[in-house]
C-alpha atoms as a PDB file:
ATOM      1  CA  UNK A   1       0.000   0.000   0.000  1.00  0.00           C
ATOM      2  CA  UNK A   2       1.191   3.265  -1.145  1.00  0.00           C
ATOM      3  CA  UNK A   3       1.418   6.483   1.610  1.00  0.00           C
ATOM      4  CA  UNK A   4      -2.163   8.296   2.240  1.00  0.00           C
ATOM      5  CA  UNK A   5      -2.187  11.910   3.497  1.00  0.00           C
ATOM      6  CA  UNK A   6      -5.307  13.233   4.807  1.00  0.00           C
ATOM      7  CA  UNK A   7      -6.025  17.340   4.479  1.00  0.00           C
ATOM      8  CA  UNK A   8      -7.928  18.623   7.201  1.00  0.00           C
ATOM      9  CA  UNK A   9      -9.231  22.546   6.162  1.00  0.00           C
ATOM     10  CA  UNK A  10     -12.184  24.258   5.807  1.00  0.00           C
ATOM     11  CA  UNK A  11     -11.148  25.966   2.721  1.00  0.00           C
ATOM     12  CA  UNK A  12     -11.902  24.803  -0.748  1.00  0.00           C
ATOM     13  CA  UNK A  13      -9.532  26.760  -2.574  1.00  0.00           C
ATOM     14  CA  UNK A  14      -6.761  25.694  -0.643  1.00  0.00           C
ATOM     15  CA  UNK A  15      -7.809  22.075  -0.883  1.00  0.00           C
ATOM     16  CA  UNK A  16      -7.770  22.708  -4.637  1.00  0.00           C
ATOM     17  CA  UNK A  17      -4.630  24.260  -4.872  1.00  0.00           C
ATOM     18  CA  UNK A  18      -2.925  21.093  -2.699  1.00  0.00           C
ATOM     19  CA  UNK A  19      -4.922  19.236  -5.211  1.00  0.00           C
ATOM     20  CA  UNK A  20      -3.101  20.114  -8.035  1.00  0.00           C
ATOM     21  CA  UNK A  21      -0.018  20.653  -6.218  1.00  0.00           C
ATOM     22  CA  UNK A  22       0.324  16.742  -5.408  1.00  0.00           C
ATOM     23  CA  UNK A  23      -1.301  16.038  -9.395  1.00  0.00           C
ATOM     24  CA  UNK A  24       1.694  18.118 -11.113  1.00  0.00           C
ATOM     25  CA  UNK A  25       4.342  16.889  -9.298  1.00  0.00           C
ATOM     26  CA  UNK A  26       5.924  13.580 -10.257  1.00  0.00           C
ATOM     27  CA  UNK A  27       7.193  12.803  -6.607  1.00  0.00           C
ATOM     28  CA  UNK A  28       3.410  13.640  -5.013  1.00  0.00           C
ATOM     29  CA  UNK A  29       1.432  11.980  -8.076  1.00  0.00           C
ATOM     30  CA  UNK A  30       1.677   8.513  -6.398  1.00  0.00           C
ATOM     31  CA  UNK A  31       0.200   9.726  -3.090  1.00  0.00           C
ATOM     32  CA  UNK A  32      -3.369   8.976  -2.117  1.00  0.00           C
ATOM     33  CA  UNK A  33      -4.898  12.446  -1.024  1.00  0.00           C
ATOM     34  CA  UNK A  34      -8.116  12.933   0.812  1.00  0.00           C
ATOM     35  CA  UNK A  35      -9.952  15.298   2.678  1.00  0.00           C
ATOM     36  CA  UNK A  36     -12.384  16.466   6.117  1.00  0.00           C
ATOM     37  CA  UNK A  37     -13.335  19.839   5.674  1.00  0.00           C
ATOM     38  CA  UNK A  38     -13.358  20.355   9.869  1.00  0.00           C
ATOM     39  CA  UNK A  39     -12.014  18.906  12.890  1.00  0.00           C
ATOM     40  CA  UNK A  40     -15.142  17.638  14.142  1.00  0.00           C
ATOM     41  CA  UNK A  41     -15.542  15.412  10.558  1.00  0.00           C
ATOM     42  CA  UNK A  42     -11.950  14.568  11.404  1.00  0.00           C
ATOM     43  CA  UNK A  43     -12.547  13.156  14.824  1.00  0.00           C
ATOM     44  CA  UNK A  44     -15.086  11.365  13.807  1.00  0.00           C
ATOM     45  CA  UNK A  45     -13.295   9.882  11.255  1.00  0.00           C
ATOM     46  CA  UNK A  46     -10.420   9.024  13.774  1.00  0.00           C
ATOM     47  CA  UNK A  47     -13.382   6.893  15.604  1.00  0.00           C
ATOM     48  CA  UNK A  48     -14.709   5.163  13.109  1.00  0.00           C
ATOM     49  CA  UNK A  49     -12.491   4.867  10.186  1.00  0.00           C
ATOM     50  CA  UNK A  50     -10.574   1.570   9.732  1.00  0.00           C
ATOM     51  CA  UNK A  51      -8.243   3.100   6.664  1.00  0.00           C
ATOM     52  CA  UNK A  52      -5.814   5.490   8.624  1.00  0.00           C
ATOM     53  CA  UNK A  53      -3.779   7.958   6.869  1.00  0.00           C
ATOM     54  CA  UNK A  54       0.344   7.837   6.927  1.00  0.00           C
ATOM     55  CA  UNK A  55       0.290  11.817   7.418  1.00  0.00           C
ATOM     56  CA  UNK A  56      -2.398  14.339   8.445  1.00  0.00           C
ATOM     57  CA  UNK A  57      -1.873  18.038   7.365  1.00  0.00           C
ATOM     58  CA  UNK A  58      -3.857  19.873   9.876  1.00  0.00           C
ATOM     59  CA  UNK A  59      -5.151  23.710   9.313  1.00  0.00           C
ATOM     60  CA  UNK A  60      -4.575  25.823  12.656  1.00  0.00           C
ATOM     61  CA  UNK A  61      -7.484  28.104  11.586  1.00  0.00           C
ATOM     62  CA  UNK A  62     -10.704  26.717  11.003  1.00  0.00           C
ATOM     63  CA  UNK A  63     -14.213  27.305  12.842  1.00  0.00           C
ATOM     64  CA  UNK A  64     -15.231  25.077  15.584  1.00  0.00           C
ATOM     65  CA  UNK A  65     -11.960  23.182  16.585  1.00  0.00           C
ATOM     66  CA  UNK A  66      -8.852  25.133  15.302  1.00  0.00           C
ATOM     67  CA  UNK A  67      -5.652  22.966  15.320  1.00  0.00           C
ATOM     68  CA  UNK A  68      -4.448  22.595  18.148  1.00  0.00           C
ATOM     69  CA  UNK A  69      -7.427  21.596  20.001  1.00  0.00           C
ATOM     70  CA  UNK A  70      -8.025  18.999  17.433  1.00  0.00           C
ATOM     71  CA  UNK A  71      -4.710  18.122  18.517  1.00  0.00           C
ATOM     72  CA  UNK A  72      -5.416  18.369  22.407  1.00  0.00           C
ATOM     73  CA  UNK A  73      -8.614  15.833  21.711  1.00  0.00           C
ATOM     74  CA  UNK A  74      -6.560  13.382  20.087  1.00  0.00           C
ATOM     75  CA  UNK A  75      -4.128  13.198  23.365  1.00  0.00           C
ATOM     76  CA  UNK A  76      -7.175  13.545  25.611  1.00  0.00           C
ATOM     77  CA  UNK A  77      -9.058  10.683  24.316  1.00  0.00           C
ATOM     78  CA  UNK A  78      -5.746   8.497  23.020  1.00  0.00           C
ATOM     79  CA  UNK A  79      -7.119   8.754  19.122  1.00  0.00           C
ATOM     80  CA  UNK A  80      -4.175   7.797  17.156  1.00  0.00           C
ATOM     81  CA  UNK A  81      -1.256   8.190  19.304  1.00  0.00           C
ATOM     82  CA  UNK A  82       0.897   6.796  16.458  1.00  0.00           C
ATOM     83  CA  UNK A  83      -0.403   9.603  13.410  1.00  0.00           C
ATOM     84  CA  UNK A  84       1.495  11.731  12.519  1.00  0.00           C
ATOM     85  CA  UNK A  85      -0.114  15.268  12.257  1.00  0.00           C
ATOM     86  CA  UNK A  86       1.746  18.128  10.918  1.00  0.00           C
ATOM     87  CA  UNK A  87       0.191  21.406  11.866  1.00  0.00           C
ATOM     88  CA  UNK A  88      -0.451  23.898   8.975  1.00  0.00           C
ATOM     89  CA  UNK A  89      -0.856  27.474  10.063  1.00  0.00           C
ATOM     90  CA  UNK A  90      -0.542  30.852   8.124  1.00  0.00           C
ATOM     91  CA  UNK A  91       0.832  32.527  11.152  1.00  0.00           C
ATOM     92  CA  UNK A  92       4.692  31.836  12.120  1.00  0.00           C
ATOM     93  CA  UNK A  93       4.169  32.976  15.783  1.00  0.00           C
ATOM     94  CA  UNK A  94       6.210  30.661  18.269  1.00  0.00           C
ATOM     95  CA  UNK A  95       4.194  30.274  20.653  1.00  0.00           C
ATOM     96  CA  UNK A  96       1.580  28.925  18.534  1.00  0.00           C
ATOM     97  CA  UNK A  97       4.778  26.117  16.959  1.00  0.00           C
ATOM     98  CA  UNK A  98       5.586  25.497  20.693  1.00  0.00           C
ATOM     99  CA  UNK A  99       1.637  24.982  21.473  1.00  0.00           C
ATOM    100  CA  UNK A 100       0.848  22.653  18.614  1.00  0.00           C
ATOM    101  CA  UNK A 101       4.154  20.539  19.487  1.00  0.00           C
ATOM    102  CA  UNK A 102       3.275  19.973  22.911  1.00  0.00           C
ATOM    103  CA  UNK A 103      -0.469  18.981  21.970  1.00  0.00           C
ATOM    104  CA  UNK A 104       1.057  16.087  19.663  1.00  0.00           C
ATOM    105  CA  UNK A 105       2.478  17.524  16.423  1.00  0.00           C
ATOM    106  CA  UNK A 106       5.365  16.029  14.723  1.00  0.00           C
ATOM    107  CA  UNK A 107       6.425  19.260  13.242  1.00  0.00           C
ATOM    108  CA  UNK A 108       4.120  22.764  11.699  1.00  0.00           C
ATOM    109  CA  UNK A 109       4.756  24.533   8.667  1.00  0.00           C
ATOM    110  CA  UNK A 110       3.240  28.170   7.399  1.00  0.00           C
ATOM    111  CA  UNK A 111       0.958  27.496   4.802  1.00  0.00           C
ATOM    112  CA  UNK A 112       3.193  29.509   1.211  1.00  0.00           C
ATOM    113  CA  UNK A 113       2.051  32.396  -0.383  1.00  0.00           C
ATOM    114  CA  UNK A 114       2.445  30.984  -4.199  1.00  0.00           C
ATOM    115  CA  UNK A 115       1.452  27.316  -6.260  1.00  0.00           C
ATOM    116  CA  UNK A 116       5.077  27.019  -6.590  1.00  0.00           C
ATOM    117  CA  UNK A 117       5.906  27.118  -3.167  1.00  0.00           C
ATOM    118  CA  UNK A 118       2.805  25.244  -1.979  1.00  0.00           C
ATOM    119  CA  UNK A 119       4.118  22.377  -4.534  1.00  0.00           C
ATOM    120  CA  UNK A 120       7.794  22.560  -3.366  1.00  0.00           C
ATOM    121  CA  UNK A 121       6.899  22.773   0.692  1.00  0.00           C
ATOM    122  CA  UNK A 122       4.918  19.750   0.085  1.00  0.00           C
ATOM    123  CA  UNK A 123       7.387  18.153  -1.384  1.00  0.00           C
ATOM    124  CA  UNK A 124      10.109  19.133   1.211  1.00  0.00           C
ATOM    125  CA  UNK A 125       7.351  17.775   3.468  1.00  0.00           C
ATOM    126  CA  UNK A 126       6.302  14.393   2.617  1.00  0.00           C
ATOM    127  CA  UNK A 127      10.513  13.858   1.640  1.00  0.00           C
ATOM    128  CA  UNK A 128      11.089  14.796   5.616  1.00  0.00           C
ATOM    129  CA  UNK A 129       8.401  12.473   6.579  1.00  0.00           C
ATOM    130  CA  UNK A 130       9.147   9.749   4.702  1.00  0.00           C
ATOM    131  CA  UNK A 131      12.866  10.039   6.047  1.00  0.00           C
ATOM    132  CA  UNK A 132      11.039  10.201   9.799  1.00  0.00           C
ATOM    133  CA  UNK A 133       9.394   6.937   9.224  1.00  0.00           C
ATOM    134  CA  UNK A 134      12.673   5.560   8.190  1.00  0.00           C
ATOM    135  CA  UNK A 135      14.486   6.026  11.453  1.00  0.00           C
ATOM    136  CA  UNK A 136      14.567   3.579  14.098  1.00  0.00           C
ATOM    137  CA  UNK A 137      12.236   4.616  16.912  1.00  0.00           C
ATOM    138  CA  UNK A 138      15.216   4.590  19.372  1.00  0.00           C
ATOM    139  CA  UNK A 139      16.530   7.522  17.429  1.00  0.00           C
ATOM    140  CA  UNK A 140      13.461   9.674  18.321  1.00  0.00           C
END
């Protein structure tokens, strides 16, 4: 089975863009994408779903549950202590970094300003993550 990231924002555009970001690159073509559109549709998913995904890209800012109390439920209620969930944010602040990484994040990236640096951050991303799965968990 190939490597399945799951997109968790409200916003259509952006989940269009990220689209056709992983569609137009050869390295991202391979790479099952899906989508919630909230965290609530995300935690519920976590509860029920028996197909997990290898990576979850999480939006900080969306209405309802932002990020990092997505992330705070998933601790709180042991969903999926193994995911890895990279927080997405369009703010660099670190405090907010610092938050999401004590709440269960692997690592958080600021959302780019341009298609070519959406397609090249993702790129950057799932390379890192794939090179995380590779080590040995003593080296974490």
């Amino acid at each position: 089975m190939g490597m399945r990231v799951l997109i968790v924002d409200d916003d259509d555009l952006y989940w269009e863009l990220v689209r056709q970001a992983f569609a137009r690159s050869e390295f991202l073509s391979e790479i099952e994408l899906d989508r919630c559109d909230s965290g609530i549709e995300f935690i519920k998913r976590l509860t029920s779903d028996d197909v997990q995904p290898s990576l979850v890209l999480l939006d900080q800012r969306m209405p309802e549950l932002d990020g990092t109390t997505v992330l705070s439920r998933m601790r709180e209620n042991s969903l999926a202590p193994w995911m890895s969930v990279c927080l997405m944010t369009s703010s660099e602040e670190p405090e907010l970094v610092e938050e999401a990484l004590s709440r269960g994040a692997r690592f958080c990236f600021s959302k780019p300003s341009s298609f070519s640096d959406l397609r090249i951050k993702l790129a950057t991303i799932i390379a890192f993550f794939r090179e995380l799965v590779m080590l040995p968990q003593a080296a974490l």
